[in-house]
Protein backbone atom coordinates (compact mmCIF):
# COMPACT_ATOMS: atom_id res chain seq x y z
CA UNK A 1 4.40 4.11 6.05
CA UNK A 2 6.41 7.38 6.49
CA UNK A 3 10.01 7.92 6.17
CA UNK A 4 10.28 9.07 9.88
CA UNK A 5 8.14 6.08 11.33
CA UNK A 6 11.23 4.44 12.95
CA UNK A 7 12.29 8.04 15.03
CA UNK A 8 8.65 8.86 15.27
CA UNK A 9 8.98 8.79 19.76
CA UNK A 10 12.55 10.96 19.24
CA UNK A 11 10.47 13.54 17.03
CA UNK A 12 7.37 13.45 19.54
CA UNK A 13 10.53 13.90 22.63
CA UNK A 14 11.94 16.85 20.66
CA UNK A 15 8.40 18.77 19.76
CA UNK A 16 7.25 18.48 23.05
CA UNK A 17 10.67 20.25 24.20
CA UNK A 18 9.93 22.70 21.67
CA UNK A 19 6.35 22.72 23.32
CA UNK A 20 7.62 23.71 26.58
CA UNK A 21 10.09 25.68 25.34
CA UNK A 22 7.40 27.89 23.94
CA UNK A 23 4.98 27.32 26.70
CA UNK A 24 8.07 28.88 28.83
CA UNK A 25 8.47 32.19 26.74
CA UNK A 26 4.77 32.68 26.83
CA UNK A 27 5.04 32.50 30.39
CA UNK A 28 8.47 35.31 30.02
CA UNK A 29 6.69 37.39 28.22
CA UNK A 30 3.67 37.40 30.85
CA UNK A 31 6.33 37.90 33.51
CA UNK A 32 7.71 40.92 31.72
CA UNK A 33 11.24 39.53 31.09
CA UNK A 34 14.02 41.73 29.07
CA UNK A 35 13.38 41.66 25.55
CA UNK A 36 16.84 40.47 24.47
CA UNK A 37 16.32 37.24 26.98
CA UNK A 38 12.56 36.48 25.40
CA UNK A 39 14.44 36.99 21.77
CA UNK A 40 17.05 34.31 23.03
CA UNK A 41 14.32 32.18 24.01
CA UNK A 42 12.69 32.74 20.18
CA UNK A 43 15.94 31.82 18.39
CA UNK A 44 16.50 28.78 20.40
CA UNK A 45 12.70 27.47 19.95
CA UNK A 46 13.38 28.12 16.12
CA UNK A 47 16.31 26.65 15.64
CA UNK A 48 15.05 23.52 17.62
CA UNK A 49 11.93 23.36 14.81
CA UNK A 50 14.20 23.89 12.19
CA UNK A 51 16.22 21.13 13.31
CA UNK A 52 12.84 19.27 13.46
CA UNK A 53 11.96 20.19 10.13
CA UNK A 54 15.67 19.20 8.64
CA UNK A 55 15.48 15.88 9.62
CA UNK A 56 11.50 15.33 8.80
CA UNK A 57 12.95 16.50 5.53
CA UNK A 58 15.99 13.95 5.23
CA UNK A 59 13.69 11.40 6.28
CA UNK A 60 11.24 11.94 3.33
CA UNK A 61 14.72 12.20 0.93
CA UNK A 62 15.61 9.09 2.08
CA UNK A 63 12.27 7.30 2.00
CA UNK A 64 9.28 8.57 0.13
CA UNK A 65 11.58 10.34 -2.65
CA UNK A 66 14.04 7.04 -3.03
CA UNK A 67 11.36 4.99 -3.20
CA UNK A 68 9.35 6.49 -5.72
CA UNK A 69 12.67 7.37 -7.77
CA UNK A 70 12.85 3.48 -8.02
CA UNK A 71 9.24 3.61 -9.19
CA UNK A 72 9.77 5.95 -11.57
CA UNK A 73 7.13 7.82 -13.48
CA UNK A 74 4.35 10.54 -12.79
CA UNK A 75 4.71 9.62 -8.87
CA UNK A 76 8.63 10.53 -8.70
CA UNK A 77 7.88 13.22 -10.34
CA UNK A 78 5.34 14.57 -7.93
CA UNK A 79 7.80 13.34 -4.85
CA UNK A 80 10.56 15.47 -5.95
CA UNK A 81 8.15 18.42 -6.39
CA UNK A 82 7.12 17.87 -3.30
CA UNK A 83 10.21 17.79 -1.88
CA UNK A 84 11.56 20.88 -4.32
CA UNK A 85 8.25 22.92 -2.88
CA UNK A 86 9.16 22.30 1.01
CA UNK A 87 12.82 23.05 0.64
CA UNK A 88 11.83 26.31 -0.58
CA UNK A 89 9.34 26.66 2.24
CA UNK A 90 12.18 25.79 4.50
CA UNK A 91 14.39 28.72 3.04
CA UNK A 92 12.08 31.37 2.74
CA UNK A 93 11.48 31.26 6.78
């Protein structure tokens, strides 16, 4: 079971936002809209996945990484690695 099981519907709510947010600045940029309003659009679509990610992220703290703390061994080692590896994704974008 994942750490995000129990919001899995809010998570599917918010990507599908983020779906039609980016469905809708597809559709600006067909239209020809101002750059600086399509730009807008970008950040806020970003920021809305990064909010995504952040909480997929706490979720998998909480969970997966607590729970295999408790197990200890070559497995908590590979969850906080894990963990480590998509932090540093997170920051580098």
């Amino acid at each position: 079971m994942n750490g995000y099981t129990g919001d899995k519907d809010a998570y599917l709510k918010r990507m599908r936002r983020i779906e039609g947010q980016v469905r809708g600045i597809a559709k600006m940029i067909e239209d020809d809209k101002y750059c600086i309003d399509v730009l807008t659009q970008v950040s806020a679509a970003t920021k809305a996945l990064e909010a995504v990610a952040l909480g997929l992220l706490d979720e998998h703290l909480r969970h997966c990484v607590t729970q295999a703390a408790a197990e200890g061994g070559a497995v908590a080692d590979q969850k906080v690695a894990e963990a480590s590896a998509a932090i540093a994704r997170l920051v580098k974008s």
